[in-house]
PDB file of N, CA and C in Angstrom:
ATOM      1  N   UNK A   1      73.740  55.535  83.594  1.00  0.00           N
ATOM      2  CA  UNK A   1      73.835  56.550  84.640  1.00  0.00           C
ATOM      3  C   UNK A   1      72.590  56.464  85.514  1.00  0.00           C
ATOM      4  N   UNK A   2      73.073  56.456  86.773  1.00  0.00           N
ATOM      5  CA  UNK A   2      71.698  56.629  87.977  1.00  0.00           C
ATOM      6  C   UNK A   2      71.964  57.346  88.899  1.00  0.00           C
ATOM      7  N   UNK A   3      70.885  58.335  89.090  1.00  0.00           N
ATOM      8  CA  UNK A   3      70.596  58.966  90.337  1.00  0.00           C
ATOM      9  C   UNK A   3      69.556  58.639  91.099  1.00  0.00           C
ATOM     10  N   UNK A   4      69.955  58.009  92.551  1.00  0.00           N
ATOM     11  CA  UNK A   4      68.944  57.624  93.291  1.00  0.00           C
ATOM     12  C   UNK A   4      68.646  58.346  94.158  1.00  0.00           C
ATOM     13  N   UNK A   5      67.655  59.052  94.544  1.00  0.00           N
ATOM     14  CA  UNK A   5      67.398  59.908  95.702  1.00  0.00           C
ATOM     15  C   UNK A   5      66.475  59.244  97.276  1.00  0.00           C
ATOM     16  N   UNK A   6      66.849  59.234  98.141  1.00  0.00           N
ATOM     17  CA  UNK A   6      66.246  59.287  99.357  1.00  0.00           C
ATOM     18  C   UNK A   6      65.975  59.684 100.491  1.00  0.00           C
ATOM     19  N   UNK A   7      65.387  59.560 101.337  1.00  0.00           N
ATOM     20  CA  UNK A   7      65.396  60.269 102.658  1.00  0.00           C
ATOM     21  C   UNK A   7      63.984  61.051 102.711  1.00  0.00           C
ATOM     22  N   UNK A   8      63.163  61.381 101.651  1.00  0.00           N
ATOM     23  CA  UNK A   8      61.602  61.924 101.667  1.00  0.00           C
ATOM     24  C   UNK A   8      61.329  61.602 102.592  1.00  0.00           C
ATOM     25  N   UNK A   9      59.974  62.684 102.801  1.00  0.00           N
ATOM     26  CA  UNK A   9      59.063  61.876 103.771  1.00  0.00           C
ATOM     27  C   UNK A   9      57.775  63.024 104.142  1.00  0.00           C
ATOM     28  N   UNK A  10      57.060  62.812 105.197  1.00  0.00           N
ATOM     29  CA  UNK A  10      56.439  63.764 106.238  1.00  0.00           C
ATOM     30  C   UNK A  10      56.458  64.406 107.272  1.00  0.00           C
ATOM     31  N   UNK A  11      56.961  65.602 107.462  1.00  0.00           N
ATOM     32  CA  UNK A  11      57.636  65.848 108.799  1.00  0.00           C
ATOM     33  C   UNK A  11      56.576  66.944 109.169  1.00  0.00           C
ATOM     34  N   UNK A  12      56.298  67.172 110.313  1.00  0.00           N
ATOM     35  CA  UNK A  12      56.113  68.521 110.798  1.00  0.00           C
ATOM     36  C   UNK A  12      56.461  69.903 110.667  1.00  0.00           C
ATOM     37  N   UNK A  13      56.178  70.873 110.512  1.00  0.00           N
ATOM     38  CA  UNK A  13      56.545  72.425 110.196  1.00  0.00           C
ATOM     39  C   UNK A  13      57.646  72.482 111.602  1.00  0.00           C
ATOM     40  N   UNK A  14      59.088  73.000 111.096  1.00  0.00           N
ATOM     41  CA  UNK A  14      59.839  72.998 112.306  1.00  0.00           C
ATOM     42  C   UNK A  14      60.551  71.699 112.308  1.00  0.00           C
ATOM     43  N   UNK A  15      60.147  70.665 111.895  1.00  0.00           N
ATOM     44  CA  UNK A  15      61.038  69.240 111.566  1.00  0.00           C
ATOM     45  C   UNK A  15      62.015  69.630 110.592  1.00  0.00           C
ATOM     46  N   UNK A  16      63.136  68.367 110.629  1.00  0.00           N
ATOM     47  CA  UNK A  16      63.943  67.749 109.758  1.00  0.00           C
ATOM     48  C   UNK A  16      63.766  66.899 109.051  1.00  0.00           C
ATOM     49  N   UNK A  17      64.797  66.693 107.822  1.00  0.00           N
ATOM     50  CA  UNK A  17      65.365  66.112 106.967  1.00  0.00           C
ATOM     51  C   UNK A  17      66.052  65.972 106.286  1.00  0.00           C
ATOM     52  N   UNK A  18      66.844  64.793 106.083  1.00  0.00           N
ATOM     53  CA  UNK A  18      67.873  64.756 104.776  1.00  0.00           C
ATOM     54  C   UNK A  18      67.821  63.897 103.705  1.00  0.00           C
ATOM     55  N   UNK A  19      67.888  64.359 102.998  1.00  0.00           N
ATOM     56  CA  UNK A  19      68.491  63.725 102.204  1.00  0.00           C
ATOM     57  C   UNK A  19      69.557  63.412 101.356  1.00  0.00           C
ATOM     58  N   UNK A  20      69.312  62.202 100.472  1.00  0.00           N
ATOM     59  CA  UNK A  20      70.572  61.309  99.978  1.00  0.00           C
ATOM     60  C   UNK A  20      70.701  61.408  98.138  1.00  0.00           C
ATOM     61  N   UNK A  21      71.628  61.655  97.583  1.00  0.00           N
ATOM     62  CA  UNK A  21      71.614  61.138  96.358  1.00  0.00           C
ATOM     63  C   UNK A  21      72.947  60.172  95.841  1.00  0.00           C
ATOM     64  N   UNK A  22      72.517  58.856  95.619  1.00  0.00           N
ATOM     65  CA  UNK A  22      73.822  58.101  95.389  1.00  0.00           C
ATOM     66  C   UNK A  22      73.654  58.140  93.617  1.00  0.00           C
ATOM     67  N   UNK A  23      75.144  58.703  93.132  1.00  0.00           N
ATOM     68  CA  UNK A  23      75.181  58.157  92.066  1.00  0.00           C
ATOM     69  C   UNK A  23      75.847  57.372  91.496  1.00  0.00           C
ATOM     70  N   UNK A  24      75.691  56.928  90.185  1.00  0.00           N
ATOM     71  CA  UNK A  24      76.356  55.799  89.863  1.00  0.00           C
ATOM     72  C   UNK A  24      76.571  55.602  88.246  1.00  0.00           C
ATOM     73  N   UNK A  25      77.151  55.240  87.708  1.00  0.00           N
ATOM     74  CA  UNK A  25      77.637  55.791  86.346  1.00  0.00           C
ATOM     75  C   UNK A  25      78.262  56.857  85.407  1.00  0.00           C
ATOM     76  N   UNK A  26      78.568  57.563  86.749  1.00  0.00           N
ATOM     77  CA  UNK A  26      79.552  58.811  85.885  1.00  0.00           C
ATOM     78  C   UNK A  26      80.044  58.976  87.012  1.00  0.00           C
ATOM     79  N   UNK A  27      81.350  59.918  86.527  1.00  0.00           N
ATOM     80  CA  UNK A  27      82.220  60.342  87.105  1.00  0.00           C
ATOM     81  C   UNK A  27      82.063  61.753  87.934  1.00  0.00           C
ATOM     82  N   UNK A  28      81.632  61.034  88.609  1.00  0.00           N
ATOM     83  CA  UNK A  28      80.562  61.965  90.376  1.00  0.00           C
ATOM     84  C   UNK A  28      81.560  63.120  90.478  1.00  0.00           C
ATOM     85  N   UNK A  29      83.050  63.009  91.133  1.00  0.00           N
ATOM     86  CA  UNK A  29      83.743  64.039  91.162  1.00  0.00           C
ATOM     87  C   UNK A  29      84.080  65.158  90.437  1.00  0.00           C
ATOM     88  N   UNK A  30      83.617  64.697  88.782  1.00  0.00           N
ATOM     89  CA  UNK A  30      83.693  65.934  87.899  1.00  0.00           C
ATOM     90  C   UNK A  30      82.249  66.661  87.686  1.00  0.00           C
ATOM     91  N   UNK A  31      81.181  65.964  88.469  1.00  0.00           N
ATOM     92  CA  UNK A  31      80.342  66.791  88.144  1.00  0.00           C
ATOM     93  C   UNK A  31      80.200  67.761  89.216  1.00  0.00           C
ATOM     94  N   UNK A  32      79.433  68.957  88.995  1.00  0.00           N
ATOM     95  CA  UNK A  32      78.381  70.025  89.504  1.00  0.00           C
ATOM     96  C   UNK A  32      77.324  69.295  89.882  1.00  0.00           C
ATOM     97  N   UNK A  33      76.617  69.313  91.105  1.00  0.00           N
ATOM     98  CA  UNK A  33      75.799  69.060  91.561  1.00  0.00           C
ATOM     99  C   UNK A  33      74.799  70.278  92.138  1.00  0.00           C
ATOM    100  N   UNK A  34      73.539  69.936  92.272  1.00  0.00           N
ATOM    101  CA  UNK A  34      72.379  70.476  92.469  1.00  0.00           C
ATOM    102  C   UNK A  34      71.295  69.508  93.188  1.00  0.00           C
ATOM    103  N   UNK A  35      70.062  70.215  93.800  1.00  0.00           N
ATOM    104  CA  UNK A  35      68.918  69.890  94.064  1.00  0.00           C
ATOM    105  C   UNK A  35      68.171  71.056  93.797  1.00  0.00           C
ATOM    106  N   UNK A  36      66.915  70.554  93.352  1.00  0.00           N
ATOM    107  CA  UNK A  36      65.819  71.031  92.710  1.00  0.00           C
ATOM    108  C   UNK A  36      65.087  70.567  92.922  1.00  0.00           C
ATOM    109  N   UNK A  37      64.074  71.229  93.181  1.00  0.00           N
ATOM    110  CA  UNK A  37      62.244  70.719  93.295  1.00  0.00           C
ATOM    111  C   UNK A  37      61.243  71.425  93.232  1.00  0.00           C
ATOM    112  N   UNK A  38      60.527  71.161  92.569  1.00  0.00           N
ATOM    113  CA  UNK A  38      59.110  71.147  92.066  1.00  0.00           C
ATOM    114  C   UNK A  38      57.472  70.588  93.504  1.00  0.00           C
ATOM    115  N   UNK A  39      57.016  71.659  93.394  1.00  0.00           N
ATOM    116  CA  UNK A  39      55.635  71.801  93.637  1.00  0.00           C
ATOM    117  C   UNK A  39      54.489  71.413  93.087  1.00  0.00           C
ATOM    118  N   UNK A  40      53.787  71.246  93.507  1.00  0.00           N
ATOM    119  CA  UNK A  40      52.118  70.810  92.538  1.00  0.00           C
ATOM    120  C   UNK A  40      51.626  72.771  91.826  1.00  0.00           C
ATOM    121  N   UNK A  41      52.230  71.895  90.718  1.00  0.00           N
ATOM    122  CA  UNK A  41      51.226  73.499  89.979  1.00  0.00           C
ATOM    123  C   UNK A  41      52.317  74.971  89.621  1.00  0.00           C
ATOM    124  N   UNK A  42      53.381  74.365  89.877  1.00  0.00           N
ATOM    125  CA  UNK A  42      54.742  75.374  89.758  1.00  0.00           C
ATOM    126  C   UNK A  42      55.671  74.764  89.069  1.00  0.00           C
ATOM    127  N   UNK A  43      56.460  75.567  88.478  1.00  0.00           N
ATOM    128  CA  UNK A  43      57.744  75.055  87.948  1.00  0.00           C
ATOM    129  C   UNK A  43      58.944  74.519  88.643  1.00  0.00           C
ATOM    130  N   UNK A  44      59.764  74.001  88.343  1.00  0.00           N
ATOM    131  CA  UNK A  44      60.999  73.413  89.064  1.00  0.00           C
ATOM    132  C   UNK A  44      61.993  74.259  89.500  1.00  0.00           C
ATOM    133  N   UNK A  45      62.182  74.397  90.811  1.00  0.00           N
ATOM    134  CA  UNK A  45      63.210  75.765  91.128  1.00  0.00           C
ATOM    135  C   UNK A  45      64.640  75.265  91.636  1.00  0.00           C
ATOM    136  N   UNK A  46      65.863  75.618  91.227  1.00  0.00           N
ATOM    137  CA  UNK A  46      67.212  75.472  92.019  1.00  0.00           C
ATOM    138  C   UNK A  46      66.835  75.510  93.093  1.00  0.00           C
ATOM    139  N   UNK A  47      67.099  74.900  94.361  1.00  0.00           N
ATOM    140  CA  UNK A  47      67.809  74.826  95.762  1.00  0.00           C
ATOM    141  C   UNK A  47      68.694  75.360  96.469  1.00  0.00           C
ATOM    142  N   UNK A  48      69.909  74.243  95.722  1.00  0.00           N
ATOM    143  CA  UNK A  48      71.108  74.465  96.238  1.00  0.00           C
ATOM    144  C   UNK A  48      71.832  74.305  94.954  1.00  0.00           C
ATOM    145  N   UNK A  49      73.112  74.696  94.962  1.00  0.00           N
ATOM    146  CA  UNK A  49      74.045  74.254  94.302  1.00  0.00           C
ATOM    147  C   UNK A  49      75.450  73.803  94.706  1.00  0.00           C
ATOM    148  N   UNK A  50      76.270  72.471  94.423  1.00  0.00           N
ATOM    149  CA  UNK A  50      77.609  72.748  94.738  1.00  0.00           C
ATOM    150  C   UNK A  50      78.744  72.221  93.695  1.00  0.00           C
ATOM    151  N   UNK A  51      79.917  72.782  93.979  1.00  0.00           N
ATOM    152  CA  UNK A  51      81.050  72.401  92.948  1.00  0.00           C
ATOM    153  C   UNK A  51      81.211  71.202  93.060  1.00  0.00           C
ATOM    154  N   UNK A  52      82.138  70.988  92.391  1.00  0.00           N
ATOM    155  CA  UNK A  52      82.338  69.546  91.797  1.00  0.00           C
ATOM    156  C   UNK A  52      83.162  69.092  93.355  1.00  0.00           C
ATOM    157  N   UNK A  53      84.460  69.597  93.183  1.00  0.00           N
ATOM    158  CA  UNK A  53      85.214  69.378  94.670  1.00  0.00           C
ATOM    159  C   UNK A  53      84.388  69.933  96.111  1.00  0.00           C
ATOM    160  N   UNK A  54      83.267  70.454  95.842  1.00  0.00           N
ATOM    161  CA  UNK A  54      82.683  71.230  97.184  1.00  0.00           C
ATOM    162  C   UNK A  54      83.001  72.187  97.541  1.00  0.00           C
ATOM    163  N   UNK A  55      83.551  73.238  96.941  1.00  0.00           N
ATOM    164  CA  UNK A  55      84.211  74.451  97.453  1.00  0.00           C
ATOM    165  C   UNK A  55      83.239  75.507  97.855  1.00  0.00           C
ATOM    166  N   UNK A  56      82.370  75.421  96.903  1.00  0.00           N
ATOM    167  CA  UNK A  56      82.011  76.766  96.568  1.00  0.00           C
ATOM    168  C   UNK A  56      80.102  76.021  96.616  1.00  0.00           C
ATOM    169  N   UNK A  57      79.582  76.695  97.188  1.00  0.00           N
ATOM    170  CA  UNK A  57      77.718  76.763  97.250  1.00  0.00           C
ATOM    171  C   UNK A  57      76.865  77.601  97.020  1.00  0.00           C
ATOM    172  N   UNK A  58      75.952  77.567  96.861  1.00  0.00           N
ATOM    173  CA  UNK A  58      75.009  78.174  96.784  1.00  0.00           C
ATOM    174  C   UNK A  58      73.181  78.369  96.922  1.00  0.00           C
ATOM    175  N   UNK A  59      72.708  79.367  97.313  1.00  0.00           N
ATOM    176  CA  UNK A  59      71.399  78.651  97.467  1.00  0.00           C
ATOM    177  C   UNK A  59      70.185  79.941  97.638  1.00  0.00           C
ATOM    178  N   UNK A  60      69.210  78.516  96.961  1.00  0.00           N
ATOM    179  CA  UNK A  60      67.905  79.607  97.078  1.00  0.00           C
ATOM    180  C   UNK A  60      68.163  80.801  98.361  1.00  0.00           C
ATOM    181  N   UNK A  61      67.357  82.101  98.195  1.00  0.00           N
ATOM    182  CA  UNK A  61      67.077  82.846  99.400  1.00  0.00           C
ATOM    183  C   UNK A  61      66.192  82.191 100.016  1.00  0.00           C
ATOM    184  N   UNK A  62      65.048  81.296  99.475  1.00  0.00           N
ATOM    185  CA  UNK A  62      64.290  80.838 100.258  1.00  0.00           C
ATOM    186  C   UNK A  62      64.256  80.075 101.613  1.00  0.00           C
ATOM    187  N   UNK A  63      65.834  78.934 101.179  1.00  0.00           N
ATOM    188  CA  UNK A  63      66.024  78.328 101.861  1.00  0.00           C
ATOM    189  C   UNK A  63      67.163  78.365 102.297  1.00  0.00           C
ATOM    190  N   UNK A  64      68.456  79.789 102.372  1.00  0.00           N
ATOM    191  CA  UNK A  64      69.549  80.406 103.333  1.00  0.00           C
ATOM    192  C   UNK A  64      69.259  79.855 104.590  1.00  0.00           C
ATOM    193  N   UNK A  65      70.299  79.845 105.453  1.00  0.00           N
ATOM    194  CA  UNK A  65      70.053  79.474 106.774  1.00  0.00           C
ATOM    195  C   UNK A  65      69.820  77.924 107.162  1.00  0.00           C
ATOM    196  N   UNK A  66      68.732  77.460 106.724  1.00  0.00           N
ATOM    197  CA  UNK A  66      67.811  76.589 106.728  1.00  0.00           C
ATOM    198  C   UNK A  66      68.333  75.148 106.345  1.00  0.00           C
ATOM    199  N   UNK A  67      69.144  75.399 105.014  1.00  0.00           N
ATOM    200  CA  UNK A  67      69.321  74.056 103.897  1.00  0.00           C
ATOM    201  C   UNK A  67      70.713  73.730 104.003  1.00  0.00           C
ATOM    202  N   UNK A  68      71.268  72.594 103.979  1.00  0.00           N
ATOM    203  CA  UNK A  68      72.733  72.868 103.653  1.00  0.00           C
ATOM    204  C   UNK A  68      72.879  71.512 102.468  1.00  0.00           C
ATOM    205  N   UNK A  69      73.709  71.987 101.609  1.00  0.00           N
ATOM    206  CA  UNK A  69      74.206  70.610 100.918  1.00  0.00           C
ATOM    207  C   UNK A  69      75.818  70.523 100.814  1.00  0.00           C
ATOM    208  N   UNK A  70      75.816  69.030 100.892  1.00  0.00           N
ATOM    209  CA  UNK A  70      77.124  68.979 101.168  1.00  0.00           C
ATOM    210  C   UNK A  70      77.366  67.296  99.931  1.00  0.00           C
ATOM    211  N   UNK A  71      78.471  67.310  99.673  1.00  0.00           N
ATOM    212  CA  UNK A  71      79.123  66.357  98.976  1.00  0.00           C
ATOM    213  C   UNK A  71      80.065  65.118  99.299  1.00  0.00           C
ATOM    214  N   UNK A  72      79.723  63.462  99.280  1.00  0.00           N
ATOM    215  CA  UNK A  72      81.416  63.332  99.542  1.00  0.00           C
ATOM    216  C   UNK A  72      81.526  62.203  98.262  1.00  0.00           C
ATOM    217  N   UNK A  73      82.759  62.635  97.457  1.00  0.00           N
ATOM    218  CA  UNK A  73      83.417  62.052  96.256  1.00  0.00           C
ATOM    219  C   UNK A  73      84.101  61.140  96.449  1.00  0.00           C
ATOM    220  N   UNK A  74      84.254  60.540  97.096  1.00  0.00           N
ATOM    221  CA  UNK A  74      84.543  58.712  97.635  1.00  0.00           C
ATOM    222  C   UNK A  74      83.542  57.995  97.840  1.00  0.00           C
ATOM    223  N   UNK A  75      81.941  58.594  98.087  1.00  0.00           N
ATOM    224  CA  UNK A  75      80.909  57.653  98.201  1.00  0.00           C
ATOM    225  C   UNK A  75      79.659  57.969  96.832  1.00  0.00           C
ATOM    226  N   UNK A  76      80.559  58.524  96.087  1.00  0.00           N
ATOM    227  CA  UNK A  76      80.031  59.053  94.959  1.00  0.00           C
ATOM    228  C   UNK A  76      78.060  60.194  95.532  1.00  0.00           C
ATOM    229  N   UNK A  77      78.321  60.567  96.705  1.00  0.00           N
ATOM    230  CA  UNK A  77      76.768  60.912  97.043  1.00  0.00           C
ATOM    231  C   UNK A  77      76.737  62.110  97.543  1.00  0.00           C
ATOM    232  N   UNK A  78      75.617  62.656  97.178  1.00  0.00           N
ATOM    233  CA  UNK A  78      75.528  64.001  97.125  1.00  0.00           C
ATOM    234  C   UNK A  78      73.883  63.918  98.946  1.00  0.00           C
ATOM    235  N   UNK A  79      74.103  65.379  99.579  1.00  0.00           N
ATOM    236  CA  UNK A  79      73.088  65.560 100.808  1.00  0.00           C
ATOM    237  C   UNK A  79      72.175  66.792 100.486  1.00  0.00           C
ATOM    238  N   UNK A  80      71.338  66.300 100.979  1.00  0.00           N
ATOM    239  CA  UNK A  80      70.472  68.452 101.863  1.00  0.00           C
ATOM    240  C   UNK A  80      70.552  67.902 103.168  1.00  0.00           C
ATOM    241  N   UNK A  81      70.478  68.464 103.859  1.00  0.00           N
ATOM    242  CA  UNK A  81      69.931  68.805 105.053  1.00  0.00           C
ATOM    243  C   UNK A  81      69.008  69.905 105.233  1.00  0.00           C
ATOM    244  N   UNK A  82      67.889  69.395 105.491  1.00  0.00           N
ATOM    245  CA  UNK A  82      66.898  70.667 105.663  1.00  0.00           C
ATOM    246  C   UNK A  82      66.497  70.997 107.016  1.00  0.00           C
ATOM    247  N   UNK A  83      66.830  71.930 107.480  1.00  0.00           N
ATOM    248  CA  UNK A  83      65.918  71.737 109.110  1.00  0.00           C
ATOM    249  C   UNK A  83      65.159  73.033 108.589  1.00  0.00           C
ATOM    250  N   UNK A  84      64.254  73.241 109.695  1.00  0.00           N
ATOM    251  CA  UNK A  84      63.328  74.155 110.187  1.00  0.00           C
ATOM    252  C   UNK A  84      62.204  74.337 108.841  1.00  0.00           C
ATOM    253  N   UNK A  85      61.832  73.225 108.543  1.00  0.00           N
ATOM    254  CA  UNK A  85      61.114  73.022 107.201  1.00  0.00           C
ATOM    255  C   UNK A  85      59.792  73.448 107.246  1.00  0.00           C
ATOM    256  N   UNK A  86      58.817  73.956 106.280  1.00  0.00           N
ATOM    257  CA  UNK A  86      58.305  75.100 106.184  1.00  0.00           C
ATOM    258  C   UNK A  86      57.220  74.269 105.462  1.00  0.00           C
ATOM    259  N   UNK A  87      55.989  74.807 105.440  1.00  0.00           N
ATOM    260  CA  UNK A  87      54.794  74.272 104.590  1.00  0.00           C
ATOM    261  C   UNK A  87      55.559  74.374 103.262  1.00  0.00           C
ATOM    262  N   UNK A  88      55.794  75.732 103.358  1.00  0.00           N
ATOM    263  CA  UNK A  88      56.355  76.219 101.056  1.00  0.00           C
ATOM    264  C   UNK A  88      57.066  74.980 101.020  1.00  0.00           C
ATOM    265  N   UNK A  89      57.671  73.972 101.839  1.00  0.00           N
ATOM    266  CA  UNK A  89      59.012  73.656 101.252  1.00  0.00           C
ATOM    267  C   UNK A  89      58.426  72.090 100.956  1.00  0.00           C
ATOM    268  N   UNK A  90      57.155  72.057 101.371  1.00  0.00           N
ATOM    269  CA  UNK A  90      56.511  71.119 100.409  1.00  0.00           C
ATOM    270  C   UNK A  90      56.467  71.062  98.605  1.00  0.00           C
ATOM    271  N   UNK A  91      57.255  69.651  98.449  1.00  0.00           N
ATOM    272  CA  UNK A  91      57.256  69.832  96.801  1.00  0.00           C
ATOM    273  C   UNK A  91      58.333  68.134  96.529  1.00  0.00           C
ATOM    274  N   UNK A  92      58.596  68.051  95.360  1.00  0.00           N
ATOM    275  CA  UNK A  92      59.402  66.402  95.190  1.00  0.00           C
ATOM    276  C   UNK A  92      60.740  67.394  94.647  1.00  0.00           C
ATOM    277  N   UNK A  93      61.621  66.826  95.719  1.00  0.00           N
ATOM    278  CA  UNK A  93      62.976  67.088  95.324  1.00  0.00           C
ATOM    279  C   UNK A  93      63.752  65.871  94.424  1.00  0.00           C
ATOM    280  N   UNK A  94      64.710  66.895  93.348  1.00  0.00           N
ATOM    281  CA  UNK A  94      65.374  65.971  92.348  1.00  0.00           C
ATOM    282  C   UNK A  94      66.868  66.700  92.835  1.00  0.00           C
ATOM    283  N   UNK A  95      67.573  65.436  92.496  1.00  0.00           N
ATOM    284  CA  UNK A  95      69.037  65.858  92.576  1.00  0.00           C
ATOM    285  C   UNK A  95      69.096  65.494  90.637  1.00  0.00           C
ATOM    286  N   UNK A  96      70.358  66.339  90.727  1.00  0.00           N
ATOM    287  CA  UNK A  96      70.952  67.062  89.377  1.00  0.00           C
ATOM    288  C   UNK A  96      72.236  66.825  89.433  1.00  0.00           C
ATOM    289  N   UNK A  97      72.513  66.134  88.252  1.00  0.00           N
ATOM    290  CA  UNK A  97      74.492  66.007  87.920  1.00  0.00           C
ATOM    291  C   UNK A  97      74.548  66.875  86.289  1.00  0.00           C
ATOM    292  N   UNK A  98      75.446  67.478  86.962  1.00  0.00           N
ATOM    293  CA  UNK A  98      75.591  68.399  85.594  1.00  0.00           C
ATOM    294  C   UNK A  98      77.864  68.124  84.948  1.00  0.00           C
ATOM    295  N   UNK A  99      78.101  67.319  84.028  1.00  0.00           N
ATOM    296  CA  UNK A  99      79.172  67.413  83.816  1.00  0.00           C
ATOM    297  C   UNK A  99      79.459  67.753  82.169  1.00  0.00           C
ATOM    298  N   UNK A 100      80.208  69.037  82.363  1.00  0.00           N
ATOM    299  CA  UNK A 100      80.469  69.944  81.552  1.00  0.00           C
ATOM    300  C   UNK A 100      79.445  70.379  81.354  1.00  0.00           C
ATOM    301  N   UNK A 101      79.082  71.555  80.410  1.00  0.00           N
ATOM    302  CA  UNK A 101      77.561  72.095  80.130  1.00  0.00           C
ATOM    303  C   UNK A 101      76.899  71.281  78.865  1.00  0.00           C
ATOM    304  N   UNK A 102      77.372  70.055  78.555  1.00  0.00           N
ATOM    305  CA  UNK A 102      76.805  69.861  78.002  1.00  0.00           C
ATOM    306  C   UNK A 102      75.335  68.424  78.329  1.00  0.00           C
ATOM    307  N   UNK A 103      76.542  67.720  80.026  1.00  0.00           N
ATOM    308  CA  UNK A 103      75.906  66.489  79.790  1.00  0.00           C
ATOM    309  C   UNK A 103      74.984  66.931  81.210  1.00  0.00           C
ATOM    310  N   UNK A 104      73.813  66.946  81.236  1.00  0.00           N
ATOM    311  CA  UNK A 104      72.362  66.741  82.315  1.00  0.00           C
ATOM    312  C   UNK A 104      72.139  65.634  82.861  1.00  0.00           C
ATOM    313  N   UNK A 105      71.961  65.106  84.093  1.00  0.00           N
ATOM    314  CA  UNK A 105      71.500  64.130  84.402  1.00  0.00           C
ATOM    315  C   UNK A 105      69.951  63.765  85.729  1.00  0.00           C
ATOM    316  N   UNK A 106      69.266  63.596  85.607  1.00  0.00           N
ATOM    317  CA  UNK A 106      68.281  63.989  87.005  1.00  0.00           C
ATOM    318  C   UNK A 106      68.210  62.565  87.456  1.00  0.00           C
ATOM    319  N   UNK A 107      67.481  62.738  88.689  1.00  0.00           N
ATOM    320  CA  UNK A 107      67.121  61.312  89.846  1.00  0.00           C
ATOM    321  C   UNK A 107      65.710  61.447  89.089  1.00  0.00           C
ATOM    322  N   UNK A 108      64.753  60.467  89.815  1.00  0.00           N
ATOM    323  CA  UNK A 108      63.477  60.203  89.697  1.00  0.00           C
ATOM    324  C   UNK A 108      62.802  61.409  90.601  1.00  0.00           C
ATOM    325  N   UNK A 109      63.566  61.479  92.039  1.00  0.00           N
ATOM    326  CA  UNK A 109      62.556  62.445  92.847  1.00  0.00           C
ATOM    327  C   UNK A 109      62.501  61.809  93.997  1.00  0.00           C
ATOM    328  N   UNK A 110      62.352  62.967  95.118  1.00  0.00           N
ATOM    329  CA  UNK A 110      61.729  62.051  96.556  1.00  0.00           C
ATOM    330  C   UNK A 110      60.588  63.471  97.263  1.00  0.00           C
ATOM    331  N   UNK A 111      59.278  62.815  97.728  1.00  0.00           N
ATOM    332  CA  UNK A 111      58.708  63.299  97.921  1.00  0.00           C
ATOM    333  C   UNK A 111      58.921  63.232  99.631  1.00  0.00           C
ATOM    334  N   UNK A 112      58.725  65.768  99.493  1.00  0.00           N
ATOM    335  CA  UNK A 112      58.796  65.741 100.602  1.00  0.00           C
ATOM    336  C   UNK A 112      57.193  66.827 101.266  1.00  0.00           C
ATOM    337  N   UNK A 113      56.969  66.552 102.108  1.00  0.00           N
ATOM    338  CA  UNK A 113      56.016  67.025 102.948  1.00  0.00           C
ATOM    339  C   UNK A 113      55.520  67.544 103.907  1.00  0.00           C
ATOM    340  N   UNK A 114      55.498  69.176 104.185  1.00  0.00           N
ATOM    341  CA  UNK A 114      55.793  69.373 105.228  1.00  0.00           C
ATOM    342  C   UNK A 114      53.994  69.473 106.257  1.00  0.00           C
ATOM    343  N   UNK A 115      53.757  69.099 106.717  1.00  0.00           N
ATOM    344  CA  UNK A 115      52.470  69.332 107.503  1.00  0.00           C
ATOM    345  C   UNK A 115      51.713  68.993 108.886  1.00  0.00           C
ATOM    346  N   UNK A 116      51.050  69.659 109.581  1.00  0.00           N
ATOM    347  CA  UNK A 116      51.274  69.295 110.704  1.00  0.00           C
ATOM    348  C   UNK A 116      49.563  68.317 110.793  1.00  0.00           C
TER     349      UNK A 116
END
């Protein structure tokens, strides 16, 4: 099983970004997907969340408005879209495959940066 994440980077306060998670070794459409990320010196916080088919989302208050994730199950790959990105929202985002509650899966991480 692999989760590859991309699209990190350095943007400006008020910039964009997206990112990518391709996976590969499981059966992408049955999972629950997520992004999560972690800060220097904090714990790892939910994002976003979405269903397996995409129906249904969810997401930090932090980042309402702001974040969107979206899914497509023919390219097995999961998105954020972040606009209007924020110093806080400096931190390394992980995408998350979750199928059934029992099986976990994480990416490595992509570091993102917001600063002017």
């Amino acid at each position: 099983v692999q989760l590859v994440e991309s699209g990190g980077g350095s943007v400006q306060p008020g910039g964009s970004l997206r990112l990518s998670c391709v996976v590969s070794g499981l059966s992408f459409r049955h999972c629950d997907m997520s992004w999560y990320r972690q800060a220097p010196g904090k714990e790892r916080e939910l994002v976003a969340h979405i269903s397996n088919l995409g129906e249904r989302t969810d997401y930090a208050d932090s980042v309402k408005g702001r974040f969107t994730i979206s899914r497509d199950n023919a390219k097995n790959t999961l998105c954020l879209q972040m606009n209007s990105l924020r110093r806080e929202d400096t931190a390394v985002y992980y995408c998350k495959a979750q199928l059934t509650l029992i099986y976990t899966y994480w990416g490595q991480g992509t570091q993102v940066t917001v600063s002017s």
